[in-house]
C-alpha atoms as a PDB file:
ATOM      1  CA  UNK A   1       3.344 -19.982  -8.394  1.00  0.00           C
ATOM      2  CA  UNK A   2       2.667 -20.841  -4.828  1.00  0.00           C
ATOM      3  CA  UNK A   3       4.435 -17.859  -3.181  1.00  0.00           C
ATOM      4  CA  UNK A   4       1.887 -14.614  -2.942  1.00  0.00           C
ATOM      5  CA  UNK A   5       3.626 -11.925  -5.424  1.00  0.00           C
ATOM      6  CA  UNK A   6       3.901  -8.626  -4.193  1.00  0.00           C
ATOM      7  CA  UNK A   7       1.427  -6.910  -5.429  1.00  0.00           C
ATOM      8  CA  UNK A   8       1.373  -3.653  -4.332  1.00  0.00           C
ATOM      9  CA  UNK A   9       4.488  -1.217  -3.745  1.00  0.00           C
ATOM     10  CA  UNK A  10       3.074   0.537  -0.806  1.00  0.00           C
ATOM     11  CA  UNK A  11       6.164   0.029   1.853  1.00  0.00           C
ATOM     12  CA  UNK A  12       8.233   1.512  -1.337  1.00  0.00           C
ATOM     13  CA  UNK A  13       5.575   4.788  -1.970  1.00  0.00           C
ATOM     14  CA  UNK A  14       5.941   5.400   2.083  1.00  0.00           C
ATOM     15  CA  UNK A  15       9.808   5.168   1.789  1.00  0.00           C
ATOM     16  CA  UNK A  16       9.566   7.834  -1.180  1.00  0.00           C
ATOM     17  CA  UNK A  17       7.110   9.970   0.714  1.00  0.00           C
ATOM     18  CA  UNK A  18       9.175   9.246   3.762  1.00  0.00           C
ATOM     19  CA  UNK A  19       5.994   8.253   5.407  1.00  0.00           C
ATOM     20  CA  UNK A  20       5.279   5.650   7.855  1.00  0.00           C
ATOM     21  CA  UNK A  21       2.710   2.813   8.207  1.00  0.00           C
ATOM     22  CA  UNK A  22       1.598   4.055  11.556  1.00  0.00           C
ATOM     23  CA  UNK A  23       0.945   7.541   9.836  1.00  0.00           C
ATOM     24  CA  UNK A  24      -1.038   5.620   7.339  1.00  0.00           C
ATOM     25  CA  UNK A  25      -3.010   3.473   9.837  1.00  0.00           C
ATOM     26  CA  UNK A  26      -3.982   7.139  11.225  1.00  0.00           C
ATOM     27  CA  UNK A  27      -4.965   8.862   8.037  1.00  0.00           C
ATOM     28  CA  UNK A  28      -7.175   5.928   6.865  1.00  0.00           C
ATOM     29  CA  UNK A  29      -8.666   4.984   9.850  1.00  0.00           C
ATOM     30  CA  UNK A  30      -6.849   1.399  10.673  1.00  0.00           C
ATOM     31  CA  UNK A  31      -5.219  -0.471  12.833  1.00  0.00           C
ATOM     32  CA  UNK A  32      -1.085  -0.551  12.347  1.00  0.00           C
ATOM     33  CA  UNK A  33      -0.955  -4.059  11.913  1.00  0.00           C
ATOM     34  CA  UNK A  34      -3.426  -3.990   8.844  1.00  0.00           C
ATOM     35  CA  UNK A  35      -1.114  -1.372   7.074  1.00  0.00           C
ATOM     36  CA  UNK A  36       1.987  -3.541   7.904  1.00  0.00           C
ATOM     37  CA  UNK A  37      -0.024  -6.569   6.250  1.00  0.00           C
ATOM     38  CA  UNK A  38      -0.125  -4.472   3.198  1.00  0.00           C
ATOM     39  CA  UNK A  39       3.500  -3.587   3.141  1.00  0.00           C
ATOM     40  CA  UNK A  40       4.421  -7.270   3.394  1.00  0.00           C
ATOM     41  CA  UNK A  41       2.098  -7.902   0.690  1.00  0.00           C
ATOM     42  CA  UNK A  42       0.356 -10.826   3.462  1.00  0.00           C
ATOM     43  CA  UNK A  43      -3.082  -9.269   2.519  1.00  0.00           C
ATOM     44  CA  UNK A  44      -4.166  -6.340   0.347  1.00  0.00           C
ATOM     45  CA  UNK A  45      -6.415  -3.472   0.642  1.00  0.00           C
ATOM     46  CA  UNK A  46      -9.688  -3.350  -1.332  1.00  0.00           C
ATOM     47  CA  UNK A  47      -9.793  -0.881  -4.145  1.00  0.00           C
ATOM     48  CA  UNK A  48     -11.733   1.887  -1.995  1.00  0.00           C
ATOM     49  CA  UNK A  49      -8.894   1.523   0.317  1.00  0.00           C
ATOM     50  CA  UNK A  50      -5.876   1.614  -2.200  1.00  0.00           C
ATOM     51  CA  UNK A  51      -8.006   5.298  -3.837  1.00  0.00           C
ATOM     52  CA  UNK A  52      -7.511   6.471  -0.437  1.00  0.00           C
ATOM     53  CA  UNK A  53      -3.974   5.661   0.073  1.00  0.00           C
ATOM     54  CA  UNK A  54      -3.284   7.051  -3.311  1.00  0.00           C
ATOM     55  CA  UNK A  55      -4.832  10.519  -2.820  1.00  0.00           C
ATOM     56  CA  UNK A  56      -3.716  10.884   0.905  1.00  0.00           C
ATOM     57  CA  UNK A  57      -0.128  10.170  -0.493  1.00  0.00           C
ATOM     58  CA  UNK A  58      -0.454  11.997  -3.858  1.00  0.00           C
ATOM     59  CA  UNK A  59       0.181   9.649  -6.510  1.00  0.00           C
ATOM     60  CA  UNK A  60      -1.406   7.910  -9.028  1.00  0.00           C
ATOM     61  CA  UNK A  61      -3.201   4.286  -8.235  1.00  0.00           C
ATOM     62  CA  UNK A  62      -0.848   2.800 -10.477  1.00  0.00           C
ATOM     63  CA  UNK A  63       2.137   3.679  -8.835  1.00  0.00           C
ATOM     64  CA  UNK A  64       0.607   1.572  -5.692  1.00  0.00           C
ATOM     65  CA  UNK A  65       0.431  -1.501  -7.957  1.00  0.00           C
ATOM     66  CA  UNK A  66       3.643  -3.738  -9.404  1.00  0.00           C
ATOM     67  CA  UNK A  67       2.599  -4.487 -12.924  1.00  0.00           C
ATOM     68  CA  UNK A  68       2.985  -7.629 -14.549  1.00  0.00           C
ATOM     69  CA  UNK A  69       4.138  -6.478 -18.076  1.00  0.00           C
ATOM     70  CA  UNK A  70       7.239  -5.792 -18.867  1.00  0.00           C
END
């Protein structure tokens, strides 16, 4: 496994929502780029940060996350 695996589903959640990273970056207080690192799954936001996202989108955590079970 030396390819990163998406873990989160964030770019997918702000398709649903019909949201957009830059709109993110502004309600959570980041820069752009560090929400488009997210969406590409390069680096992740800490679990503070992904409770955030959550409630300012209105899901659940674990719709954020890809799970590894089947």
């Amino acid at each position: 496994m030396s390819k990163m695996e998406d873990i989160n589903r964030l770019k997918i959640v702000l398709a649903e929502k019909k949201r957009t990273n830059k709109w993110l970056a502004e309600q959570v207080g980041v820069n752009p780029t560090t929400v488009s690192k997210w969406c590409t799954n390069t680096s992740q936001p800490d679990l503070r940060m992904l409770t955030q996202i959550a409630n300012i989108l209105d899901v659940d955590v674990k719709s954020l996350l890809h799970s590894n079970k089947e």
